[in-house]
PDB file of N, CA and C in Angstrom:
ATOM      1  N   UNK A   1      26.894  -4.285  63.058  1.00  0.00           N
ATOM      2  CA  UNK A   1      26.832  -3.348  61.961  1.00  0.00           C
ATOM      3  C   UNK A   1      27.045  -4.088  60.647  1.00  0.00           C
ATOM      4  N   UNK A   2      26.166  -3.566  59.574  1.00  0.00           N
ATOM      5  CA  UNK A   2      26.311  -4.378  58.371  1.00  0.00           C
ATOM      6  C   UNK A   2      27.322  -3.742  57.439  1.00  0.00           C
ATOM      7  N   UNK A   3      28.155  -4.571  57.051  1.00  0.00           N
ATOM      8  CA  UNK A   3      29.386  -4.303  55.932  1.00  0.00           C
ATOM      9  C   UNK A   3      29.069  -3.759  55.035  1.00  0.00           C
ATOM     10  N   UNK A   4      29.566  -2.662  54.647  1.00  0.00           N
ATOM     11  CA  UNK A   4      28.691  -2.154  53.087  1.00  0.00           C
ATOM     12  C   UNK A   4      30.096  -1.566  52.345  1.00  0.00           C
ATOM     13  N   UNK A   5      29.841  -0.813  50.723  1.00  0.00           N
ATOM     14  CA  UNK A   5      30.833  -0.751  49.882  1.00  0.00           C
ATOM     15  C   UNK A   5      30.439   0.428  49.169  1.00  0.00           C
ATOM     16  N   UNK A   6      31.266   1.582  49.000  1.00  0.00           N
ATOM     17  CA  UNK A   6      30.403   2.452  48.351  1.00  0.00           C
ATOM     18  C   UNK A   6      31.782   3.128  47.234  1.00  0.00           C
ATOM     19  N   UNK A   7      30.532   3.593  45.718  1.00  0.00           N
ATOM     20  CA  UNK A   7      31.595   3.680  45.019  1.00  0.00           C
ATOM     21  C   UNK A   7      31.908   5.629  45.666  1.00  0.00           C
ATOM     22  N   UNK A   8      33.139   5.994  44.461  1.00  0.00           N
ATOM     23  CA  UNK A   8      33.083   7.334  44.724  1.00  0.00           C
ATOM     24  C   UNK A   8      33.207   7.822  43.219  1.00  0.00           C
ATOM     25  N   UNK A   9      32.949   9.337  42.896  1.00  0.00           N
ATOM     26  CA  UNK A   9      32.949   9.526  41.509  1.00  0.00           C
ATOM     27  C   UNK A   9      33.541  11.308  42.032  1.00  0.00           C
ATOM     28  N   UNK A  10      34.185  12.018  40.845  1.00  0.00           N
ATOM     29  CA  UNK A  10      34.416  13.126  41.438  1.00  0.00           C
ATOM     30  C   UNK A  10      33.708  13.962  40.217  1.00  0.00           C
ATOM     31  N   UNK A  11      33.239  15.476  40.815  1.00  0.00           N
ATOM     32  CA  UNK A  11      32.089  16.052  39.889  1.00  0.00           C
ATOM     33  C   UNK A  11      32.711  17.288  40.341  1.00  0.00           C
ATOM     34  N   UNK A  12      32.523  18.204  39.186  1.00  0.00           N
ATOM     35  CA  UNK A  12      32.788  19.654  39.301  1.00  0.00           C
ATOM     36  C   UNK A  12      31.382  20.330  39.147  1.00  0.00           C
ATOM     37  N   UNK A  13      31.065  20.989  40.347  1.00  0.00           N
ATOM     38  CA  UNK A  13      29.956  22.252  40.147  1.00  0.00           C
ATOM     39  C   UNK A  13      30.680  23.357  40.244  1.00  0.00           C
ATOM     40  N   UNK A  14      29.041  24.502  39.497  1.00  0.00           N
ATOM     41  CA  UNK A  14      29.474  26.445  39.333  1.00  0.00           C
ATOM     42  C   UNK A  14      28.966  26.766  39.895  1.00  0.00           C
ATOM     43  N   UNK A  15      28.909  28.131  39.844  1.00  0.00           N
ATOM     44  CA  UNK A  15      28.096  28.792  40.072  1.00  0.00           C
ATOM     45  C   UNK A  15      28.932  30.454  39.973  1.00  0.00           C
ATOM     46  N   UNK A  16      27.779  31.320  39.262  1.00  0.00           N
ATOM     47  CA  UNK A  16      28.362  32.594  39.721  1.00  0.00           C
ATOM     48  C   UNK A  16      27.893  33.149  40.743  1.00  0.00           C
ATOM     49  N   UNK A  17      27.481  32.739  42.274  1.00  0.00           N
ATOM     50  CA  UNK A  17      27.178  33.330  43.245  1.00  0.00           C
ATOM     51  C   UNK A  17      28.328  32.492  44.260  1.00  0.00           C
ATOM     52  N   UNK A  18      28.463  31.389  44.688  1.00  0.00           N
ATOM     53  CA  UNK A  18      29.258  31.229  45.611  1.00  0.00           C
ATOM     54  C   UNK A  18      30.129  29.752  45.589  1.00  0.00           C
ATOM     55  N   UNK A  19      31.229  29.703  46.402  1.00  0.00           N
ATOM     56  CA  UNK A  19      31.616  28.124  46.592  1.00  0.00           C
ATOM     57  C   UNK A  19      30.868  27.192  46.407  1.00  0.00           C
ATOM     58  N   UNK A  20      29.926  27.662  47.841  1.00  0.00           N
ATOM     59  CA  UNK A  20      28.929  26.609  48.624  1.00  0.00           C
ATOM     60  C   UNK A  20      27.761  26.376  47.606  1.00  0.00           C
ATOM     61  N   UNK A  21      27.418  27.612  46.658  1.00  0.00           N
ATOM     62  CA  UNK A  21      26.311  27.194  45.845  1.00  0.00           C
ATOM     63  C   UNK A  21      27.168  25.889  44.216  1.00  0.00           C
ATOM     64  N   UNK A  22      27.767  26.212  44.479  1.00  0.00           N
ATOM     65  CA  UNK A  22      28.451  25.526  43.337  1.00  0.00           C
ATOM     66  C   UNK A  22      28.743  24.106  43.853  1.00  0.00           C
ATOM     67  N   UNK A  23      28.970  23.807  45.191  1.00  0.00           N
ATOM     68  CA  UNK A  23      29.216  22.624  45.563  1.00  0.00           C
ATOM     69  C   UNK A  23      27.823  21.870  45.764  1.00  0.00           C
ATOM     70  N   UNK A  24      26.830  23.024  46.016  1.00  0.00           N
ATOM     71  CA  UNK A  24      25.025  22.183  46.681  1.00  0.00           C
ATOM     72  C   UNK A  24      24.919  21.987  45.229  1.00  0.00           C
ATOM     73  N   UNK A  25      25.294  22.520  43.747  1.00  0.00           N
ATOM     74  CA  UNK A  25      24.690  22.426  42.491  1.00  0.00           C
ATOM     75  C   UNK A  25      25.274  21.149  41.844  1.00  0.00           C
ATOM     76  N   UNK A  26      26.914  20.684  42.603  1.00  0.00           N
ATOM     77  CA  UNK A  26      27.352  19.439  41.922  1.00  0.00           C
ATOM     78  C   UNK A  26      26.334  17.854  42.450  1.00  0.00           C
ATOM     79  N   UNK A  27      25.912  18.016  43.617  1.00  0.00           N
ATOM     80  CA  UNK A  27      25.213  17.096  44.494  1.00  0.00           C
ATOM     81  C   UNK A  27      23.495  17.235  44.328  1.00  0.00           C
ATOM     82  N   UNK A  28      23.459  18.347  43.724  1.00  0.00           N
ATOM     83  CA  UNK A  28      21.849  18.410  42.950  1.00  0.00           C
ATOM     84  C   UNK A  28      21.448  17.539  42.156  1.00  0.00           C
ATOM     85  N   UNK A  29      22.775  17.809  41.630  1.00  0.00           N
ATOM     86  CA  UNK A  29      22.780  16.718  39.845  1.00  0.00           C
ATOM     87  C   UNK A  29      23.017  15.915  40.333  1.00  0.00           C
ATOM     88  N   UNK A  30      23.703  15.578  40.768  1.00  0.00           N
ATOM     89  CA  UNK A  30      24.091  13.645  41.281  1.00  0.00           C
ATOM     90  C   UNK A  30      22.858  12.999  42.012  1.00  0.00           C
ATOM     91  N   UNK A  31      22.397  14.005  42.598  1.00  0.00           N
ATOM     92  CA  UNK A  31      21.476  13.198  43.344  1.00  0.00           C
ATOM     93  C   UNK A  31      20.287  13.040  42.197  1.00  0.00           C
ATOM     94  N   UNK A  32      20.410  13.575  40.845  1.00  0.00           N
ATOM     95  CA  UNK A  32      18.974  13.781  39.928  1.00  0.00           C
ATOM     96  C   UNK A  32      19.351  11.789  39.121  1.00  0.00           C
ATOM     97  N   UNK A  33      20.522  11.184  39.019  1.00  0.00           N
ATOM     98  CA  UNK A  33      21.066  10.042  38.628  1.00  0.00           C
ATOM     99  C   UNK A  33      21.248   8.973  39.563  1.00  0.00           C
ATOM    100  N   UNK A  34      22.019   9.668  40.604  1.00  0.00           N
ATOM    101  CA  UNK A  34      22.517   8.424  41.714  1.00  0.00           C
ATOM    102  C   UNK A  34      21.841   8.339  42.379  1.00  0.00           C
ATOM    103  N   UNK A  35      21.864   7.377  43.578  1.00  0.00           N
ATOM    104  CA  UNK A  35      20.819   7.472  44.804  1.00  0.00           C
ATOM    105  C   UNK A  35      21.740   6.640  45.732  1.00  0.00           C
ATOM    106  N   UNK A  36      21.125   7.055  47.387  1.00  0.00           N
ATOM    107  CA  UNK A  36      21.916   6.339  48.347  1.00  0.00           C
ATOM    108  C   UNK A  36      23.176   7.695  48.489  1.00  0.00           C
ATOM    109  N   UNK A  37      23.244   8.837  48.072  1.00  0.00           N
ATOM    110  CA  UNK A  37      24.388   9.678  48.482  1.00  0.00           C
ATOM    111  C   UNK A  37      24.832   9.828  49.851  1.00  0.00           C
ATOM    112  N   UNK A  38      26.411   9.923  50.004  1.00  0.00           N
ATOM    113  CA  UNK A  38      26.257   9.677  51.627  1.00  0.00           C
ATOM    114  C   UNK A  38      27.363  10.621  51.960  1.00  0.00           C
ATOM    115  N   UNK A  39      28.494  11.377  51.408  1.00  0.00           N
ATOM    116  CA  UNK A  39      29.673  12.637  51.675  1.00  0.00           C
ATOM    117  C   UNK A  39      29.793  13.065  50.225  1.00  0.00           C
ATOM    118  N   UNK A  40      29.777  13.891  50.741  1.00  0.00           N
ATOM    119  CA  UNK A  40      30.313  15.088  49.141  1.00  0.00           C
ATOM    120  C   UNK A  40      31.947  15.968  50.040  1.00  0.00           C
ATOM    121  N   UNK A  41      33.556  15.640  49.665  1.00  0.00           N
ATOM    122  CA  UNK A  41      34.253  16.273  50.267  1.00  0.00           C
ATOM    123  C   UNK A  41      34.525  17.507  49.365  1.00  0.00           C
ATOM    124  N   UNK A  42      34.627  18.692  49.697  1.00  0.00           N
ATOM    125  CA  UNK A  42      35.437  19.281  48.575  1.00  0.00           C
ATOM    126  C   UNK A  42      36.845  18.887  48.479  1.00  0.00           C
ATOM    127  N   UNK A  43      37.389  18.835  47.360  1.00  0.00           N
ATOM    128  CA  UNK A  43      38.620  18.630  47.194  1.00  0.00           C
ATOM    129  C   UNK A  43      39.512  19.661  46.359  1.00  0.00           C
ATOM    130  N   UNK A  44      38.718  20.598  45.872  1.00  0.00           N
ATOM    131  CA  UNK A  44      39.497  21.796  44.935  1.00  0.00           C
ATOM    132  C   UNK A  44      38.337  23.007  45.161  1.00  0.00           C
ATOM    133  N   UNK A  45      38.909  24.082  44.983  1.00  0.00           N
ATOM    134  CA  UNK A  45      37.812  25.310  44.870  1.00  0.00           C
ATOM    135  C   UNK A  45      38.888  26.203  43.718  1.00  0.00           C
ATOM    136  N   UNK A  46      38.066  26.828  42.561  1.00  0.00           N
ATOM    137  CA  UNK A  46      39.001  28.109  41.908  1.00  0.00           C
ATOM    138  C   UNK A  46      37.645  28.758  41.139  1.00  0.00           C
ATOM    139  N   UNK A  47      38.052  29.502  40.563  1.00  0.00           N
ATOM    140  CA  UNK A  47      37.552  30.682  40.320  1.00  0.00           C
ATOM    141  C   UNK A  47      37.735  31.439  38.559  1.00  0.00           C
ATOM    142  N   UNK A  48      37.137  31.194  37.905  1.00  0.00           N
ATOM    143  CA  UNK A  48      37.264  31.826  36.057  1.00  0.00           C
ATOM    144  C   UNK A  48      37.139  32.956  36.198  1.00  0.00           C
ATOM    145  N   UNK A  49      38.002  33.631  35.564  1.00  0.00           N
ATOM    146  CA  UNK A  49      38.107  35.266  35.697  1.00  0.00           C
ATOM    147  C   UNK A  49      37.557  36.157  34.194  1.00  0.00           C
ATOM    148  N   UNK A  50      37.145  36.570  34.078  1.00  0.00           N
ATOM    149  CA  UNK A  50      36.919  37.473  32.732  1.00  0.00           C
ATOM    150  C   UNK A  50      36.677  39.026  32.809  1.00  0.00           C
ATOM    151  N   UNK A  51      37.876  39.190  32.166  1.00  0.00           N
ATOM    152  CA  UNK A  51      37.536  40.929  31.931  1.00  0.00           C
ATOM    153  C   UNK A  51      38.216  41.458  33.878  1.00  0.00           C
ATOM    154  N   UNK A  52      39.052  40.931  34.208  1.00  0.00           N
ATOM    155  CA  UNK A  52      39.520  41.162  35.828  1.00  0.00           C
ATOM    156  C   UNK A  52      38.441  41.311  36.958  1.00  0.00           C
ATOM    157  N   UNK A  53      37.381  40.029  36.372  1.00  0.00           N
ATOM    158  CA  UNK A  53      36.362  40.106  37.606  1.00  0.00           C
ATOM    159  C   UNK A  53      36.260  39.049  37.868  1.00  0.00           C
ATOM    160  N   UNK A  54      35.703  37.966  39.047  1.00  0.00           N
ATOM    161  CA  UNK A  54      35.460  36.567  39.194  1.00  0.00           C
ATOM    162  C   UNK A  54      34.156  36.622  38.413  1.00  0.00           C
ATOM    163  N   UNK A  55      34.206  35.515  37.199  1.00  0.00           N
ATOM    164  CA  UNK A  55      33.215  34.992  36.589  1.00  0.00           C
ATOM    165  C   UNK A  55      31.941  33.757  36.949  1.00  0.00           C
ATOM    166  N   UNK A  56      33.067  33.116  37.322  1.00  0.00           N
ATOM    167  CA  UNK A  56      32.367  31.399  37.904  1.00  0.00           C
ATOM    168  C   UNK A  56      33.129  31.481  39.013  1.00  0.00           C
ATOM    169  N   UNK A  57      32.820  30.613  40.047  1.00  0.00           N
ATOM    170  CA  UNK A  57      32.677  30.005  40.971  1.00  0.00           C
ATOM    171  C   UNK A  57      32.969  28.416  40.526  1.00  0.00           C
ATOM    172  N   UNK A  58      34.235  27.649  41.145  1.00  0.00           N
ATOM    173  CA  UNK A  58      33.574  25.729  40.925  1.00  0.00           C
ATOM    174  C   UNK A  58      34.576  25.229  41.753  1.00  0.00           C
ATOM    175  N   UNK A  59      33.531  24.154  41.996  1.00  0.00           N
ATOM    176  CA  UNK A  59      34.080  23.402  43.592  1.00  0.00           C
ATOM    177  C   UNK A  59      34.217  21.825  42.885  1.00  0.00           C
ATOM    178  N   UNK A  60      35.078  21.462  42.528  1.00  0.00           N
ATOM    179  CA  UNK A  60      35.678  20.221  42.504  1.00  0.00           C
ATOM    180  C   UNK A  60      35.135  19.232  43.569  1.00  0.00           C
ATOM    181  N   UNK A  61      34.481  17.962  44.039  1.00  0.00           N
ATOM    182  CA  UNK A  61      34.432  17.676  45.232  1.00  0.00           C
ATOM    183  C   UNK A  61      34.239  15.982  44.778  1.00  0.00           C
ATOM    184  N   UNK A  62      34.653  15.271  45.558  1.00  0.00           N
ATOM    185  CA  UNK A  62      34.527  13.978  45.266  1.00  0.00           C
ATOM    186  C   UNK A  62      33.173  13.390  46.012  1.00  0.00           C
ATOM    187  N   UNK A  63      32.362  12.375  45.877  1.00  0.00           N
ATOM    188  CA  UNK A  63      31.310  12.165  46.383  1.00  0.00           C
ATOM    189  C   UNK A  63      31.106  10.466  46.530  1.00  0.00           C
ATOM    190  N   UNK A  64      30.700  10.209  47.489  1.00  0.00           N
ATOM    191  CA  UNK A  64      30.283   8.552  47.730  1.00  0.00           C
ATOM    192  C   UNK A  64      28.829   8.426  47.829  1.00  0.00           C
ATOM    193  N   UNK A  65      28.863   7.462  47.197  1.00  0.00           N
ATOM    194  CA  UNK A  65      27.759   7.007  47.057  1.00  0.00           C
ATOM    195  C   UNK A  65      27.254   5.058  47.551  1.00  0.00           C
ATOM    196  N   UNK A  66      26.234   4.837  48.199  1.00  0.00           N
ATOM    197  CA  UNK A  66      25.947   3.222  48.628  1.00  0.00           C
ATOM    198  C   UNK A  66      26.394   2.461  47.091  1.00  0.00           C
ATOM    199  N   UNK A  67      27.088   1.355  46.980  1.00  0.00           N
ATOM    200  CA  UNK A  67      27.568   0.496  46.163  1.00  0.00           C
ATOM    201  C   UNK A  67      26.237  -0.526  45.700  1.00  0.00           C
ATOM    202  N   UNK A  68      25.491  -0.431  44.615  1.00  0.00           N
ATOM    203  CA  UNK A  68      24.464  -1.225  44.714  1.00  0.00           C
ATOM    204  C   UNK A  68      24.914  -2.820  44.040  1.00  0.00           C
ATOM    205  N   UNK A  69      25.028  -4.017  44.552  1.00  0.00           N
ATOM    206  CA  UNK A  69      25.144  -5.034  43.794  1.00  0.00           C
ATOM    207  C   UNK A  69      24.107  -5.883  43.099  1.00  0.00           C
ATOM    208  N   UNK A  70      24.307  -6.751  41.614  1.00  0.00           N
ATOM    209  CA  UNK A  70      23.784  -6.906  40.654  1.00  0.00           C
ATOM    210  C   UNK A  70      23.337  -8.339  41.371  1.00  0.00           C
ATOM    211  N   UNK A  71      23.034  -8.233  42.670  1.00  0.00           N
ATOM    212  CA  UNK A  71      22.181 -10.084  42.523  1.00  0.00           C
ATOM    213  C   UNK A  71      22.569 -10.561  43.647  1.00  0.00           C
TER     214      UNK A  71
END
């Protein structure tokens, strides 16, 4: 098996429909910059309230990505 190194970066997605859509929307974007994505964990979930209703949806989640080296 070949040794490899991967960085990690942590990203907050929304959404006003769900967790899970807010977590597929943080890894949308990452994947529109990074490449080589390989775990997205969640690590936080909460919820913006306005007017005593859930507003947003956002999933905190840390993500790895393949480590690319310069040479």
């Amino acid at each position: 098996m070949t040794e490899s190194v991967y960085n990690v970066v942590e990203l907050i997605g929304t959404s006003a429909e769900s967790w899970e859509k807010a977590t597929a929307n943080a890894v949308a974007e990452a994947s529109k910059t990074l490449s080589d994505l390989r775990v997205a964990r969640v690590i936080e979930q909460d919820v913006t309230i306005d007017d005593g209703e859930v507003a947003l949806f956002r999933s905190k989640i840390r993500l790895s990505f393949k480590h690319e080296s310069e040479g």
